[in-house]
C-alpha atoms as a PDB file:
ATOM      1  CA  UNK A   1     106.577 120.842  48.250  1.00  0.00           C
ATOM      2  CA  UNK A   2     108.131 121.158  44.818  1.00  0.00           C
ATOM      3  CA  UNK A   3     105.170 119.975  43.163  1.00  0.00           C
ATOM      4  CA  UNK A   4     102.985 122.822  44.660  1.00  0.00           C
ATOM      5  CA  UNK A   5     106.053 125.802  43.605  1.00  0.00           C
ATOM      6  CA  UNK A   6     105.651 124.498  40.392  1.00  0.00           C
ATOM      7  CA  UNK A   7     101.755 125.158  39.981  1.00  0.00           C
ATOM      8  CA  UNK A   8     102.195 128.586  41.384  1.00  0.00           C
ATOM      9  CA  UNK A   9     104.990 129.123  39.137  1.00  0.00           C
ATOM     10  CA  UNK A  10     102.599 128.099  36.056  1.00  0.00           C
ATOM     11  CA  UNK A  11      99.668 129.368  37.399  1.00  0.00           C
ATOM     12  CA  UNK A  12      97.747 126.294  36.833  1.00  0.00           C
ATOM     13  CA  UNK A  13      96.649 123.727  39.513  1.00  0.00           C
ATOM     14  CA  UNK A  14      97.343 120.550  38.919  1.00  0.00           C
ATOM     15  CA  UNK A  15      94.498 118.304  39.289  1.00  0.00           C
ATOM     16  CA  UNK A  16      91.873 120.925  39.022  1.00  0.00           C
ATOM     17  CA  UNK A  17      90.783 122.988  41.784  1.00  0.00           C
ATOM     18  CA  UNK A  18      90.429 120.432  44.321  1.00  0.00           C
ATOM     19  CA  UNK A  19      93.887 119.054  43.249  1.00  0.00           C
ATOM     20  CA  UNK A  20      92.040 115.544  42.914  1.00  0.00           C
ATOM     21  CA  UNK A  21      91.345 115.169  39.643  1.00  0.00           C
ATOM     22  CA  UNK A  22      92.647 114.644  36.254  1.00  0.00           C
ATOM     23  CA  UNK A  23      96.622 115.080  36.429  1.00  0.00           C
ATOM     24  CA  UNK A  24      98.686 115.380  33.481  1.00  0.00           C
ATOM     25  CA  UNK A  25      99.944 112.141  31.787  1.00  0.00           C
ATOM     26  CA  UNK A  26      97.297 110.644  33.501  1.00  0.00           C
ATOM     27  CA  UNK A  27      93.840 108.898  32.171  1.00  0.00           C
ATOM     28  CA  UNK A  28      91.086 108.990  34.117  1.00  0.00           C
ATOM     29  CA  UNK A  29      89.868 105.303  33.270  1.00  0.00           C
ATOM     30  CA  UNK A  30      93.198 103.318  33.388  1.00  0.00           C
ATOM     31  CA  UNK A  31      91.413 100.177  32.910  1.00  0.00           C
ATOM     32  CA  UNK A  32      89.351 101.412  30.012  1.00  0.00           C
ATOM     33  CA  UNK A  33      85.292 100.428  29.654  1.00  0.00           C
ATOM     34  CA  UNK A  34      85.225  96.650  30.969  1.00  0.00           C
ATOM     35  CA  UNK A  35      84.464  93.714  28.376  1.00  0.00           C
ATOM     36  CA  UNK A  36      81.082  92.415  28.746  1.00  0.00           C
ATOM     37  CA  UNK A  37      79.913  88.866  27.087  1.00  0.00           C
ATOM     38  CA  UNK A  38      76.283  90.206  27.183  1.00  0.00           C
ATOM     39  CA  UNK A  39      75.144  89.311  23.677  1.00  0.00           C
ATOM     40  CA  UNK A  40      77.650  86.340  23.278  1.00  0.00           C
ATOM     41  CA  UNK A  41      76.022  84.688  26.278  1.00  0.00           C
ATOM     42  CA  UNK A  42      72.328  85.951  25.297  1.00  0.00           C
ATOM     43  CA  UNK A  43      73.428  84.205  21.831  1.00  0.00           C
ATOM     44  CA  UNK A  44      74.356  80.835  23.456  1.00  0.00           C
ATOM     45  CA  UNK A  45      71.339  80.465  26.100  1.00  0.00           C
ATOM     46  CA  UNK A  46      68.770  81.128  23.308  1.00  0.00           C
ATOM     47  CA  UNK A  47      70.480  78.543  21.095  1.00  0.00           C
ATOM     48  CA  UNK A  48      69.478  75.866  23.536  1.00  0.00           C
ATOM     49  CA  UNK A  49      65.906  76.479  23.297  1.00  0.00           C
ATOM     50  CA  UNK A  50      63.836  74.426  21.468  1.00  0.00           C
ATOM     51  CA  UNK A  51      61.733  75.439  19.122  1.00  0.00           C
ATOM     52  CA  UNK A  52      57.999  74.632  18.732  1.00  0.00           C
ATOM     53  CA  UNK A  53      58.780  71.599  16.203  1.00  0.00           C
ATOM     54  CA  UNK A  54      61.174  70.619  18.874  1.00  0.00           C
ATOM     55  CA  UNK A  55      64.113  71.048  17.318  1.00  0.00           C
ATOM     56  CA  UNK A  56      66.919  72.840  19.028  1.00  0.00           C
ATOM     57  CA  UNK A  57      67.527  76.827  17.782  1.00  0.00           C
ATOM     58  CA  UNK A  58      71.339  75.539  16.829  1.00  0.00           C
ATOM     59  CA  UNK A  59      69.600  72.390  15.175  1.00  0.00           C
ATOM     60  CA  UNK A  60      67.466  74.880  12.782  1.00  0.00           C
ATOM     61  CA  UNK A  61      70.443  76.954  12.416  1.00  0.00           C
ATOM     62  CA  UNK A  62      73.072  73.939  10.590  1.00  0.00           C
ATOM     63  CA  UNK A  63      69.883  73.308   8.500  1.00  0.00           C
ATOM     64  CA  UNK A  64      69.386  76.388   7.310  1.00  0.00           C
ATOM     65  CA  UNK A  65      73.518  76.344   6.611  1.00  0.00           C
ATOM     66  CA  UNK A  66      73.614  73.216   4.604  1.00  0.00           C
ATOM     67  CA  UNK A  67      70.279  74.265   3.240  1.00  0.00           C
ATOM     68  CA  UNK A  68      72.467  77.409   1.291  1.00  0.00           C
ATOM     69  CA  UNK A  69      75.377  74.892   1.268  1.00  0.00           C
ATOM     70  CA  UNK A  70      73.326  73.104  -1.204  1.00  0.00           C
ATOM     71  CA  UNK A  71      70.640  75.471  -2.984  1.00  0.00           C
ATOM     72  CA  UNK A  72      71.500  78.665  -1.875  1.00  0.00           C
ATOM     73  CA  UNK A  73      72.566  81.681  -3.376  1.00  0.00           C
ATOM     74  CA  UNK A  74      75.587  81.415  -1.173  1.00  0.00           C
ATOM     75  CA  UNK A  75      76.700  78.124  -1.870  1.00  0.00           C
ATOM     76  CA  UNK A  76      80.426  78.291  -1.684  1.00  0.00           C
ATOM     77  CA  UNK A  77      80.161  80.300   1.207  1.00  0.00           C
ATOM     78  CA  UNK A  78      78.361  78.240   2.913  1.00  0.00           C
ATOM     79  CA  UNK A  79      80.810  75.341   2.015  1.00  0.00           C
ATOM     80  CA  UNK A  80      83.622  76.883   2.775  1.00  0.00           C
ATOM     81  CA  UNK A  81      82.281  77.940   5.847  1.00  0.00           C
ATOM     82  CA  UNK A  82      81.411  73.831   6.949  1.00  0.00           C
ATOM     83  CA  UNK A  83      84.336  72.533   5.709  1.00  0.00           C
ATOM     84  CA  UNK A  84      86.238  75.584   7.940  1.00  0.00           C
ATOM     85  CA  UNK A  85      84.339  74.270  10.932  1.00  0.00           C
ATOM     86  CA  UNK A  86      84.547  70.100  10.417  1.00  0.00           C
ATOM     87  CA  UNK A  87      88.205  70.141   8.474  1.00  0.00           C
ATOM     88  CA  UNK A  88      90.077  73.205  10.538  1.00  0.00           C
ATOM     89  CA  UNK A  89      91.111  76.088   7.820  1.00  0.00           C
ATOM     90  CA  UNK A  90      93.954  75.064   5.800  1.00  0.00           C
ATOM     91  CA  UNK A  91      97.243  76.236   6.790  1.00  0.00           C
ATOM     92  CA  UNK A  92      98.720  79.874   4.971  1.00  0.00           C
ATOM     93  CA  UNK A  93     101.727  80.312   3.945  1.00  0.00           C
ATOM     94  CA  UNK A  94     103.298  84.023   3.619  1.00  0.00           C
ATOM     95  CA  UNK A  95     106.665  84.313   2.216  1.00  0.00           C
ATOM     96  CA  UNK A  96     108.638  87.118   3.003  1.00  0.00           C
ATOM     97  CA  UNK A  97     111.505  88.474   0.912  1.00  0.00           C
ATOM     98  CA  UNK A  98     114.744  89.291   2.242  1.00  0.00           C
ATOM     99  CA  UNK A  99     114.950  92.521   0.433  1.00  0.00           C
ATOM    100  CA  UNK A 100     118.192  94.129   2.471  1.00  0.00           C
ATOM    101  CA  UNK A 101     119.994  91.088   1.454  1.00  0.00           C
ATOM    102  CA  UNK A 102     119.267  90.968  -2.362  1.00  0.00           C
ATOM    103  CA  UNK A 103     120.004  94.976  -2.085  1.00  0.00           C
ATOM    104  CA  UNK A 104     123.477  93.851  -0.836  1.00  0.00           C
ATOM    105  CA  UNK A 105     123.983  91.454  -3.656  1.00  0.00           C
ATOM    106  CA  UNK A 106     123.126  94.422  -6.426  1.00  0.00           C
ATOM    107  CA  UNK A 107     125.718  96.353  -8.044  1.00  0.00           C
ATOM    108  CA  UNK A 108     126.410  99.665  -7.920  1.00  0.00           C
ATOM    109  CA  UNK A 109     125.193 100.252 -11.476  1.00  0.00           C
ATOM    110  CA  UNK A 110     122.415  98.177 -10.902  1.00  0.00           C
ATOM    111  CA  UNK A 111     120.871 100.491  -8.147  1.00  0.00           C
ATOM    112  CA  UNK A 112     121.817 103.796 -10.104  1.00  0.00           C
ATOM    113  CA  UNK A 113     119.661 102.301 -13.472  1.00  0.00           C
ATOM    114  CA  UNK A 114     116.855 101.044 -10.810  1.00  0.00           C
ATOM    115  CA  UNK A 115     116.945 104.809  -9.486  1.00  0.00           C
ATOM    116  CA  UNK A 116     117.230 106.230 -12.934  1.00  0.00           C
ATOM    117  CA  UNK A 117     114.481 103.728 -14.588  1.00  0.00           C
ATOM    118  CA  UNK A 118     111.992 102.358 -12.107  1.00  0.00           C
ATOM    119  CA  UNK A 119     112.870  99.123 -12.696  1.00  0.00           C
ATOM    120  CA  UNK A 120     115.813  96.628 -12.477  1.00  0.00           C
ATOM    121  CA  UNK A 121     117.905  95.980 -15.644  1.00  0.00           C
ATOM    122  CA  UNK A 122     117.540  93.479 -17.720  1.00  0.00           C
ATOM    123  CA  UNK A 123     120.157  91.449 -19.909  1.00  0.00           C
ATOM    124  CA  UNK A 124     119.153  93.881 -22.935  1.00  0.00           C
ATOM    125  CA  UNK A 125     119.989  96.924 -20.947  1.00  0.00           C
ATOM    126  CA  UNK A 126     123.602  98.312 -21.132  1.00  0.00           C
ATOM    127  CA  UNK A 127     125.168  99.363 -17.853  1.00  0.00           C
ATOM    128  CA  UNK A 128     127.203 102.321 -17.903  1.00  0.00           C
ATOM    129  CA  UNK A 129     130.362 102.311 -15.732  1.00  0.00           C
ATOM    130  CA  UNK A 130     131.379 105.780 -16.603  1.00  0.00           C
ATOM    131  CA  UNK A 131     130.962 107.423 -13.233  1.00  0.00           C
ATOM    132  CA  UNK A 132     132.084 104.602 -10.916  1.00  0.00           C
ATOM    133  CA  UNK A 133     130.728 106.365  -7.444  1.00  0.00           C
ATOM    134  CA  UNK A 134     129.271 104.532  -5.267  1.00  0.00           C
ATOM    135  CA  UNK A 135     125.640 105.501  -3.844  1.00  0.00           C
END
């Protein structure tokens, strides 16, 4: 009952005309456009075919990839791609600074000649501790 005082209130129907459609906050494909393996499956049923020298498709295909492993233009692509697929890629590492912590651990004069410089100072550089205010 409320809802319906509010869309004469407004003026506007909610949900169109018919009151059935679109409301607002609403999508009108929750689920979004569904995943389909076509090509992925297409790929892997035509790699199973032989070919007319009877070779498989994915036979011809490593060929061809150790064929540019070895005289290609491509070479350490192509290498790097086997070795990815027979050794596993090597692990990464990513280190990440603690930067709030070494901010913690800087002076007051240090941060004011960072602000003032663009750069942190060095043992050359004179602090001044005139104005001893903190940030």
């Amino acid at each position: 009952m409320e809802k319906k005082l509010k869309q004469r209130r407004s003026g506007k129907l909610l949900g169109g005309v018919t009151g059935k459609g679109f409301l607002p906050g609403k999508t009108g494909n929750p689920n979004g456009r569904p995943r389909t393996r076509g090509l992925v499956n297409a790929l892997r049923a035509s790699v199973s075919d032989i070919s007319p020298d009877g070779r498989s498709i994915e036979e011809l295909l490593v060929a061809a990839l150790i064929e540019e492993a070895f005289g290609g233009r491509n070479r350490m692509a192509a290498l790097a791609y086997i070795f990815d697929r027979l050794e596993g890629r090597p692990s990464q590492q990513i280190e990440v600074a603690d930067i709030t912590r070494e901010l913690r651990e800087k002076t007051d004069e240090e941060l004011r000649f960072y602000l003032e410089h663009n750069r942190w100072p060095t043992d050359n550089d004179s602090l001044s501790t005139e104005n001893d205010t903190t940030l």
